[in-house]
C-alpha atoms as a PDB file:
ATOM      1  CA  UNK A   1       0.000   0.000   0.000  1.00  0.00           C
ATOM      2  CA  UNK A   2       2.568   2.278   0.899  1.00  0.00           C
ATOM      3  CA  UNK A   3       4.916   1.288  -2.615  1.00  0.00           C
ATOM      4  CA  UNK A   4       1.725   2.241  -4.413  1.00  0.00           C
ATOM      5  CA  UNK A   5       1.170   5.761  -2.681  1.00  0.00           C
ATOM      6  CA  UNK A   6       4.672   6.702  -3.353  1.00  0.00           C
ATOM      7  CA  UNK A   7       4.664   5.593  -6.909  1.00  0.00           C
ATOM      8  CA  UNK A   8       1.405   7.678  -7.249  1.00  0.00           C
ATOM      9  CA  UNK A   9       3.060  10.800  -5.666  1.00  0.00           C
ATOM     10  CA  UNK A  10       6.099  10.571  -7.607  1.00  0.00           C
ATOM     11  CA  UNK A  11       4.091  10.038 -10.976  1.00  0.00           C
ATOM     12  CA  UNK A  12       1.309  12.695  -9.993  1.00  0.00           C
ATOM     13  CA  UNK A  13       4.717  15.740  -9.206  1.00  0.00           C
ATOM     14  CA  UNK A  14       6.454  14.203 -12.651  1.00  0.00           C
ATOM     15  CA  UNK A  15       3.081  14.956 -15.017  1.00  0.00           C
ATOM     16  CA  UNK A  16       2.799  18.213 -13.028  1.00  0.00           C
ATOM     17  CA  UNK A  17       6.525  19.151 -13.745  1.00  0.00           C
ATOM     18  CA  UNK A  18       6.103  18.039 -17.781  1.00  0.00           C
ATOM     19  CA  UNK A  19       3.330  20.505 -17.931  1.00  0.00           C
ATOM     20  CA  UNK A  20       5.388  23.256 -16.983  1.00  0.00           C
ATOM     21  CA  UNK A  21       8.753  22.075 -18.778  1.00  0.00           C
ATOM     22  CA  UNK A  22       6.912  23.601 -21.977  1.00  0.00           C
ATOM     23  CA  UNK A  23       6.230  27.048 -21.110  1.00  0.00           C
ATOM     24  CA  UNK A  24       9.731  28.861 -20.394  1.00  0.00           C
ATOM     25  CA  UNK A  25       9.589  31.996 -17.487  1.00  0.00           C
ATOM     26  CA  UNK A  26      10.792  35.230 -18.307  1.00  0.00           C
ATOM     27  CA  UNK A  27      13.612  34.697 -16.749  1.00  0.00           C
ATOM     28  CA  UNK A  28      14.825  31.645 -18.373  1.00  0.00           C
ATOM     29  CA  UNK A  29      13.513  33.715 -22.179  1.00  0.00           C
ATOM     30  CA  UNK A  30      16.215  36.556 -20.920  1.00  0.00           C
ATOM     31  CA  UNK A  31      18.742  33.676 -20.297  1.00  0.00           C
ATOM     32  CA  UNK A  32      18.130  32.238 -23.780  1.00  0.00           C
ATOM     33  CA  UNK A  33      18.425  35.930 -25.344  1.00  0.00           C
ATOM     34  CA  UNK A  34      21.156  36.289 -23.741  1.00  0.00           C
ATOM     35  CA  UNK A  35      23.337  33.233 -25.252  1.00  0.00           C
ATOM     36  CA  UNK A  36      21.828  33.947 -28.308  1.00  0.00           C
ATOM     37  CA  UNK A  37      22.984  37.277 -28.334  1.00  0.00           C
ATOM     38  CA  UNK A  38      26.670  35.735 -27.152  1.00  0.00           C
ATOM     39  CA  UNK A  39      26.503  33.428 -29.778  1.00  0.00           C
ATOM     40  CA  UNK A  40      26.104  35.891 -32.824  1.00  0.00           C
ATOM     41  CA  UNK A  41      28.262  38.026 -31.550  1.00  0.00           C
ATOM     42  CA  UNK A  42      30.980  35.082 -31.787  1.00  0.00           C
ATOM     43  CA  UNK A  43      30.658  35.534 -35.602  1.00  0.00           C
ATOM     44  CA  UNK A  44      32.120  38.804 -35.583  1.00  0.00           C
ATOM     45  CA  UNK A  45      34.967  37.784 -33.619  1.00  0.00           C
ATOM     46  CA  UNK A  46      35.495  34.663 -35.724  1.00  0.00           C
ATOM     47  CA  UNK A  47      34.636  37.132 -38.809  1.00  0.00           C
ATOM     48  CA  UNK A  48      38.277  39.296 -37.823  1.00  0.00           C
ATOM     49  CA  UNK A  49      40.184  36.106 -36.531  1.00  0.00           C
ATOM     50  CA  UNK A  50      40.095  34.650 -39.488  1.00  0.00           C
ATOM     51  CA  UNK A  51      40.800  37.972 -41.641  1.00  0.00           C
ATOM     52  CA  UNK A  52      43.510  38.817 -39.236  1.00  0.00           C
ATOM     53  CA  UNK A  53      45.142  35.280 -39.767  1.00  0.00           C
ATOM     54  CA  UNK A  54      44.078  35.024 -43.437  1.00  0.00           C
ATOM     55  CA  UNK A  55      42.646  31.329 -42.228  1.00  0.00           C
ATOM     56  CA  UNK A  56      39.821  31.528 -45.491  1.00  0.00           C
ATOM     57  CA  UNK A  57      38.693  27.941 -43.587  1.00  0.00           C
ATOM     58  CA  UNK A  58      37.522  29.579 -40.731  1.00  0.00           C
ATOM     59  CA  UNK A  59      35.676  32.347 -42.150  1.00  0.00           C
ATOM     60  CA  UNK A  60      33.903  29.784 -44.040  1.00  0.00           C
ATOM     61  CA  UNK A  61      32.703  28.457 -41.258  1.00  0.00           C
ATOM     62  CA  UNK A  62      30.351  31.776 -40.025  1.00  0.00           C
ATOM     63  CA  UNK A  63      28.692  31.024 -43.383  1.00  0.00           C
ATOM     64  CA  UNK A  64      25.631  28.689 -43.927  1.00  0.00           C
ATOM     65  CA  UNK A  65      25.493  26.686 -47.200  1.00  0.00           C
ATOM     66  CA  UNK A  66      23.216  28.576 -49.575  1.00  0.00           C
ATOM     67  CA  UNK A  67      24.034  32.317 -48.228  1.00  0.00           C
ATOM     68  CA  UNK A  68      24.010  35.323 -50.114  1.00  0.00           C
ATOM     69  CA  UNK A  69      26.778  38.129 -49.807  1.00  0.00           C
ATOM     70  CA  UNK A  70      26.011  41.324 -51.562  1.00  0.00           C
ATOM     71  CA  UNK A  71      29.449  43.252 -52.096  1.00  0.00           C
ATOM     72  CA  UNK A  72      29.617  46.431 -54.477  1.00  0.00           C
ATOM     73  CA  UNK A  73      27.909  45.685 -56.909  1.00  0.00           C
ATOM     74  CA  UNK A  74      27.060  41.800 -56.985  1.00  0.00           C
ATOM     75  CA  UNK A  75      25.439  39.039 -55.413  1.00  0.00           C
ATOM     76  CA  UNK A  76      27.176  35.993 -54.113  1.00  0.00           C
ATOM     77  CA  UNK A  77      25.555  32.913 -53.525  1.00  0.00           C
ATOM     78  CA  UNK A  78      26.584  29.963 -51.608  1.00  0.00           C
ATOM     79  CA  UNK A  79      29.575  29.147 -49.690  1.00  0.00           C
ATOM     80  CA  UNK A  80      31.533  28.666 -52.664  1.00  0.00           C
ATOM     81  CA  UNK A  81      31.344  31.874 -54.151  1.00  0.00           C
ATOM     82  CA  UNK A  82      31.538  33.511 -51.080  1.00  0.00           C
ATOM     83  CA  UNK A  83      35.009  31.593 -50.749  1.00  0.00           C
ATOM     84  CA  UNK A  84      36.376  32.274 -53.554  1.00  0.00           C
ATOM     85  CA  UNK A  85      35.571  36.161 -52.717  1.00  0.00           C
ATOM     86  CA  UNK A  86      37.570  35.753 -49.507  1.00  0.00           C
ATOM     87  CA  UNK A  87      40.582  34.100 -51.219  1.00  0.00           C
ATOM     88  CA  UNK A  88      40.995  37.041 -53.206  1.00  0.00           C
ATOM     89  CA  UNK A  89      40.114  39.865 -50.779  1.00  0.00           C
ATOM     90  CA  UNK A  90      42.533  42.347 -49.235  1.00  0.00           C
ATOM     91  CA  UNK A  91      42.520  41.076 -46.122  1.00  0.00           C
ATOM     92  CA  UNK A  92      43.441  37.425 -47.273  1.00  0.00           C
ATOM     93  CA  UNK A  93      45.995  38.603 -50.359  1.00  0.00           C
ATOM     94  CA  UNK A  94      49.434  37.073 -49.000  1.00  0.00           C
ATOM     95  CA  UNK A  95      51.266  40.510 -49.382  1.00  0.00           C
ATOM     96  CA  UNK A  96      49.087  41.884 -46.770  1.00  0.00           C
ATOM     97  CA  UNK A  97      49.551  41.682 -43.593  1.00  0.00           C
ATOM     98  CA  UNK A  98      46.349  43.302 -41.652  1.00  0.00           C
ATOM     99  CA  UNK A  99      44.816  43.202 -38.618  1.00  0.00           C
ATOM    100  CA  UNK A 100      40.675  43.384 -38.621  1.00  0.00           C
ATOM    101  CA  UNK A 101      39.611  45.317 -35.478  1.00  0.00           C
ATOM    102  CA  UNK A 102      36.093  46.024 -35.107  1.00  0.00           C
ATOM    103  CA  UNK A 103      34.216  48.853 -32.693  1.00  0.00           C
ATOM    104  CA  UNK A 104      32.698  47.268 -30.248  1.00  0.00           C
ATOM    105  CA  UNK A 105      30.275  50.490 -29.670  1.00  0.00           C
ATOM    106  CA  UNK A 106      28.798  50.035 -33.173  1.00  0.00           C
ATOM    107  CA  UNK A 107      28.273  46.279 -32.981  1.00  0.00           C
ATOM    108  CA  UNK A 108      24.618  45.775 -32.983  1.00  0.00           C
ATOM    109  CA  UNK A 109      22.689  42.503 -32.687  1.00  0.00           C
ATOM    110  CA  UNK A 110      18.835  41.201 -32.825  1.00  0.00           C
ATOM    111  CA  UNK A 111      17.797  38.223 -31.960  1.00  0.00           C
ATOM    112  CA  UNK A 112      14.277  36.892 -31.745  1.00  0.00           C
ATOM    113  CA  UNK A 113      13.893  33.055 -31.678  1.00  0.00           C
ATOM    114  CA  UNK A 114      15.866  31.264 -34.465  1.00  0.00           C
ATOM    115  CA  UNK A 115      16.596  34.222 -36.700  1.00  0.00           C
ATOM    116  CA  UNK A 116      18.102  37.528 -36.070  1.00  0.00           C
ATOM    117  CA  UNK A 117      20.619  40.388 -37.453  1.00  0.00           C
ATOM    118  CA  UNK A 118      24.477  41.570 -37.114  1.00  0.00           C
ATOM    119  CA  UNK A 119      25.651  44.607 -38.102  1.00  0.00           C
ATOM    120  CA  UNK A 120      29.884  45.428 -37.354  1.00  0.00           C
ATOM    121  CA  UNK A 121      32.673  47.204 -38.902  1.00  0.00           C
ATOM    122  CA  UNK A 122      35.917  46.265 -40.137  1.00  0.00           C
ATOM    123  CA  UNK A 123      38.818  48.706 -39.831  1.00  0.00           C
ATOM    124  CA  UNK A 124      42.024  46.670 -41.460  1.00  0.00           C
ATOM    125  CA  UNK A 125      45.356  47.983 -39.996  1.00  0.00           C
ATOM    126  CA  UNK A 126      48.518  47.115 -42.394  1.00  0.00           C
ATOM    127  CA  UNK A 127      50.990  46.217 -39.118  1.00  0.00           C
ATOM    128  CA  UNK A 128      54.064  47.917 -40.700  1.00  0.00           C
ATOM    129  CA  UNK A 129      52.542  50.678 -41.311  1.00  0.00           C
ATOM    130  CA  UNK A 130      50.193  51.281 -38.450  1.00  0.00           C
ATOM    131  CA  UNK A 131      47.495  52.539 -40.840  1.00  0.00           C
ATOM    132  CA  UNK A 132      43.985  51.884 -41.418  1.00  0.00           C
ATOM    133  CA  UNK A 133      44.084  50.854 -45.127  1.00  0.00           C
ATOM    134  CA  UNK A 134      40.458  50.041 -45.402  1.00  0.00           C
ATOM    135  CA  UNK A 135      37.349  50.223 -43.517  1.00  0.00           C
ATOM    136  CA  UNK A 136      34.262  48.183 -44.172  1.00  0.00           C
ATOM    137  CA  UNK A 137      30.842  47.547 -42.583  1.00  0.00           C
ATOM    138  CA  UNK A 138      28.978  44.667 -42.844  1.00  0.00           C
ATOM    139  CA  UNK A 139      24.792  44.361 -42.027  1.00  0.00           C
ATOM    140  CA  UNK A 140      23.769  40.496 -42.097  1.00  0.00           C
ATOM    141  CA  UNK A 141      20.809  38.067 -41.387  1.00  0.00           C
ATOM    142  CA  UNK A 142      21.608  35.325 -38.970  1.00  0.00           C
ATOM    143  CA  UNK A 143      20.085  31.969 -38.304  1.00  0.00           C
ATOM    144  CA  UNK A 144      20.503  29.318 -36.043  1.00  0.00           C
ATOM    145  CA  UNK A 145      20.832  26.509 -38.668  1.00  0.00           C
ATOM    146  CA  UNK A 146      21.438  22.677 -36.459  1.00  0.00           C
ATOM    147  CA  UNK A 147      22.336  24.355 -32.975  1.00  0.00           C
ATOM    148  CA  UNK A 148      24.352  26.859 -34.684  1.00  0.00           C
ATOM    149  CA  UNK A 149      24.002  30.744 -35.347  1.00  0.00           C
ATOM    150  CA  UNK A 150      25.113  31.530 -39.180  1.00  0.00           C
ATOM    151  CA  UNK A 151      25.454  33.754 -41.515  1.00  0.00           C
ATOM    152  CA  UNK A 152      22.570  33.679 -44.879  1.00  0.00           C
ATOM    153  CA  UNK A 153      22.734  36.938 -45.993  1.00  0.00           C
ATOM    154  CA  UNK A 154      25.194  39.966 -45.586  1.00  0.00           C
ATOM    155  CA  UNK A 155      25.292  43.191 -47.241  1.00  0.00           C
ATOM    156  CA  UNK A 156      28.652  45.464 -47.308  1.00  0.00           C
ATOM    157  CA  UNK A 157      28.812  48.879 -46.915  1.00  0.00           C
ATOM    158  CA  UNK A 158      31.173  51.435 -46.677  1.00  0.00           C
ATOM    159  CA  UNK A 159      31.039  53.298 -43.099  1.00  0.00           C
ATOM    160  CA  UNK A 160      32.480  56.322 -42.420  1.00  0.00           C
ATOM    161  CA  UNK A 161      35.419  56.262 -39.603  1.00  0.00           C
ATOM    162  CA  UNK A 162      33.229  59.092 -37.538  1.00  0.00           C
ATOM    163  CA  UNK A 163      30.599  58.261 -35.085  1.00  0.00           C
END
């Protein structure tokens, strides 16, 4: 009798814990924001890693498969395109030898579920010279594709080194 009162308790508190597993408090939605927000923002530093160590594999991997890049004036689609824009860029030309910095006050992120947006700069500093040779800004749509927050659609633009 008492083996089948304690098997009733524990099921009756386990069915009354699944019904709340499904709805998430505000505190644990601010949480998940929160990572999300961390995770996005580990694109941009993987973004100026791999520009700063001309590593063309890594920045591939900030990139989902069928992703557009719109740069000047064209439209890149999917990862290998995008690639073989990277192998040729400034930042990834053997002869240069940059470092990508980015303002961290003009980083902005979204983030609302699965999808959300990243805008940053680039400013590329040659190291011999200790000159900003080119500056770039970048405004992209993010998705979290299998677990993981990537890039599938970015837009370049030319920011100005004020404000």
């Amino acid at each position: 009798m008492m083996r089948t009162a304690v098997l009733g308790l524990v099921l009756a508190l386990s069915v009354a814990g699944c019904g709340n597993a499904s709805k998430k408090s505000a505190g644990d939605q601010q949480v998940q924001q929160q990572a999300d927000y961390y995770a996005i923002d580990q694109i941009e530093k993987t973004w100026h890693k791999a520009a700063s160590t001309q590593n063309v594999d890594l920045m591939m991997t900030v990139w989902a498969p069928d992703a557009t890049f719109n740069i000047a004036t064209k439209t890149l689609t999917g990862k290998a395109q995008i690639r073989a824009f990277f192998e040729t860029a400034g930042p990834f030309k053997p002869g240069n030898h940059w470092v990508s910095d980015t303002p961290a006050y003009k980083i902005r992120i979204t983030a609302s579920g699965d999808k959300g947006t990243l805008y940053f700069e680039c400013h590329y500093i040659d190291v011999k010279t200790e000159k900003v040779v080119s500056v770039a800004g970048a405004d992209q749509t993010v998705q979290k594709i299998n677990g993981k927050w990537l890039i599938t659609s970015s837009a370049g633009a030319t920011p100005t080194l004020g404000g």
